[in-house]
Protein backbone atom coordinates (compact mmCIF):
# COMPACT_ATOMS: atom_id res chain seq x y z
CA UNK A 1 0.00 0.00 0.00
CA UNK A 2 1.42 3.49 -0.97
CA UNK A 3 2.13 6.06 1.54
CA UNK A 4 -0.54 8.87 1.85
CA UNK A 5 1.61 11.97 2.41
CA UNK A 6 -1.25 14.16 3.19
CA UNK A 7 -2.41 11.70 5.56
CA UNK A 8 1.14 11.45 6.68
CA UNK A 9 1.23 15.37 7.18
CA UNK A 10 -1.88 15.38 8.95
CA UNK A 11 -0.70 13.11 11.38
CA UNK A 12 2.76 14.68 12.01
CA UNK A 13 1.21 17.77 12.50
CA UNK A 14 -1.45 16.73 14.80
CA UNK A 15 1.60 14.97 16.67
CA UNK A 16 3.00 17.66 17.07
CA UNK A 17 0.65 20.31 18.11
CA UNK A 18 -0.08 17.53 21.37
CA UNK A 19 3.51 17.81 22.23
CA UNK A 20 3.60 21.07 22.44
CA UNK A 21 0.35 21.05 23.79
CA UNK A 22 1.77 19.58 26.61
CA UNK A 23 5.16 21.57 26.52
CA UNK A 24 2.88 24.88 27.16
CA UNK A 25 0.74 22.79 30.05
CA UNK A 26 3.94 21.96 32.03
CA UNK A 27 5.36 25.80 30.98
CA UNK A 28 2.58 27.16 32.39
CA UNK A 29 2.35 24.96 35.57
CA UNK A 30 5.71 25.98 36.44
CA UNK A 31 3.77 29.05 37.89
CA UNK A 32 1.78 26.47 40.05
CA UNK A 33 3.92 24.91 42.40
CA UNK A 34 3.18 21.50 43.85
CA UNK A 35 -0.96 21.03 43.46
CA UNK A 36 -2.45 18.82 44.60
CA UNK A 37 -5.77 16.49 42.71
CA UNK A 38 -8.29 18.13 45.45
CA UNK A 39 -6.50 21.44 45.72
CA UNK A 40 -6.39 22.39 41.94
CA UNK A 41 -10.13 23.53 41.73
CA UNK A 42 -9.50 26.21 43.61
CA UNK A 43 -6.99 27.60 41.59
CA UNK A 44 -8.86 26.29 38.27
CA UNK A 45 -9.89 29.20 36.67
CA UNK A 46 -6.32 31.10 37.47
CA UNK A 47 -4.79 27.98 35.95
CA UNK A 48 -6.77 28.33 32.74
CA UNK A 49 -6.51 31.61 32.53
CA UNK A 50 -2.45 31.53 32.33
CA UNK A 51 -1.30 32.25 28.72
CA UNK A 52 0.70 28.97 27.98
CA UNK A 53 -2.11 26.78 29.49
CA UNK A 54 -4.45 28.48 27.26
CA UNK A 55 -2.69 27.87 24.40
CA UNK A 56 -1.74 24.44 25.32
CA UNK A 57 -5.69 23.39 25.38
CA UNK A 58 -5.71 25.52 22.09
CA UNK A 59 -3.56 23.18 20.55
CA UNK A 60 -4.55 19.89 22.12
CA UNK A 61 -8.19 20.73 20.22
CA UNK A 62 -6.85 21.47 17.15
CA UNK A 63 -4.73 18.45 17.42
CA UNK A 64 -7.68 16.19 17.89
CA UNK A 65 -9.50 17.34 15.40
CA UNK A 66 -6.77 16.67 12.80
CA UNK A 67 -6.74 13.40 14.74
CA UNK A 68 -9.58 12.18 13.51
CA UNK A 69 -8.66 13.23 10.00
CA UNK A 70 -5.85 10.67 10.71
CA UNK A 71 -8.49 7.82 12.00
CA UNK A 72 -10.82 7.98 9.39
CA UNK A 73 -7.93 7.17 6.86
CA UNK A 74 -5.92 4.86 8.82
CA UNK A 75 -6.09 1.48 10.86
CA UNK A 76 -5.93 2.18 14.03
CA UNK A 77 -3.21 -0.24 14.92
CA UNK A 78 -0.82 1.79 12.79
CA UNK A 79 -2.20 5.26 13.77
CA UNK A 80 -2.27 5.07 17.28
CA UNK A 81 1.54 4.06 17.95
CA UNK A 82 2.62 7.29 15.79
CA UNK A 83 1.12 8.74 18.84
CA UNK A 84 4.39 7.78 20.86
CA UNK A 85 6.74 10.34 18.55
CA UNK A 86 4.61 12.88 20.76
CA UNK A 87 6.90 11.13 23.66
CA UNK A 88 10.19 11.80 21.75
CA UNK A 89 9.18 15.30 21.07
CA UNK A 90 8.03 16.23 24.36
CA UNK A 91 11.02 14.93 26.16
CA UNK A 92 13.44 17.00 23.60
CA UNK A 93 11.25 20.21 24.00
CA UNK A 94 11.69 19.72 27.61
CA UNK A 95 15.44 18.69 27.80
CA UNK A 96 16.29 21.80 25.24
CA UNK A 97 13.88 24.84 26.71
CA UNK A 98 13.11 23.57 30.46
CA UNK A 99 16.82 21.99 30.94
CA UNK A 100 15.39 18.63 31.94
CA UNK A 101 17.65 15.90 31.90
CA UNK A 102 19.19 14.19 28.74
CA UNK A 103 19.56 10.51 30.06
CA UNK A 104 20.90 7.72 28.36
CA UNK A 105 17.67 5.73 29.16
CA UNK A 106 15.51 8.53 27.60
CA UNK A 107 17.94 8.52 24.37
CA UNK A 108 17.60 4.48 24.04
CA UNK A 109 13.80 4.85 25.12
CA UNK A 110 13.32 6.85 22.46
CA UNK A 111 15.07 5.50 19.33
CA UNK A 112 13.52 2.22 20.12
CA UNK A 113 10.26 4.47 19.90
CA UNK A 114 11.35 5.56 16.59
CA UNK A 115 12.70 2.19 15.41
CA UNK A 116 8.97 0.78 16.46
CA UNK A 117 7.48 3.28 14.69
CA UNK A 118 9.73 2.72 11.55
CA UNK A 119 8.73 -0.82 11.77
CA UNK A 120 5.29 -0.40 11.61
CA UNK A 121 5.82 2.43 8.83
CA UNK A 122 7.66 -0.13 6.52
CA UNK A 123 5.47 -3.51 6.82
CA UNK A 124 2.46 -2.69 9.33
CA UNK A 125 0.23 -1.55 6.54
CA UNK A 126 -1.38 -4.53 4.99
C-alpha cells in the first residue's frame, strides 16, 4: 500500500501540536507549584486563565480534530503508535527549553520508539 503523504502530514502535524500542547501545560504549571488532585479547583480558573495553558488546550483541540482526520484514513493499529513520537518530542522540547535531563535511558527509550514506529511504517500496513 502506498504512503498517503497528506495523511502522513496530517498526522505529524497533529503529533505535534499535542507535544507542544503539553510543553505549554507543564510551561505554564511551572507558575503552580506542587498542586495537589483536590486542591487544583480552587486555583482552576487562574490555571486556565495563564497564557501557555491556554494555548496548550488551544492546541490539544486542534490536534484532535486533525486526529480524527488521521483515523478515518488509517487502521488504528498503525495510527495510534505514531502517537508515541509525541513522547520523543516532548522529552526533547523539555530537555532543550526547560533543561530537563538528557539521560541515556531517555535517548535508548526513544530510538527504540522511533525504530517501532519505523517498523510499523515499513510492513504494518497490509
Amino acid at each position: 500500500m502506498a504512503v498517503d503523504l497528506r495523511s502522513l502530514g496530517i498526522a505529524f502535524v497533529s503529533i505535534l501540536l499535542g507535544a507542544t500542547g503539553q510543553f505549554l501545560l507543564k510551561l505554564g504549571m511551572m507558575h503552580f507549584k506542587n498542586i495537589t488532585a483536590g486542591g487544583i479547583w480552587g486555583q482552576l480558573i487562574n490555571i486556565l486563565l495563564t497564557p501557555a495553558i491556554f494555548i496548550g488546550f488551544a492546541c490539544f483541540g486542534v490536534s484532535s480534530v486533525l486526529w480524527l482526520v488521521v483515523l478515518s484514513r488509517w487502521e488504528l493499529s498503525v495510527a495510534y503508535p505514531m502517537v508515541s513520537l509525541g513522547y520523543v518530542l516532548a522529552f526533547v522540547l523539555a530537555a532543550v527549553f526547560l533543561h530537563e535531563s538528557f539521560s541515556l535511558p531517555k535517548i535508548i527509550g526513544s530510538a527504540f520508539i522511533l525504530l517501532g514506529i519505523s517498523i510499523l511504517g515499513l510492513f504494518g500496513r497490509s
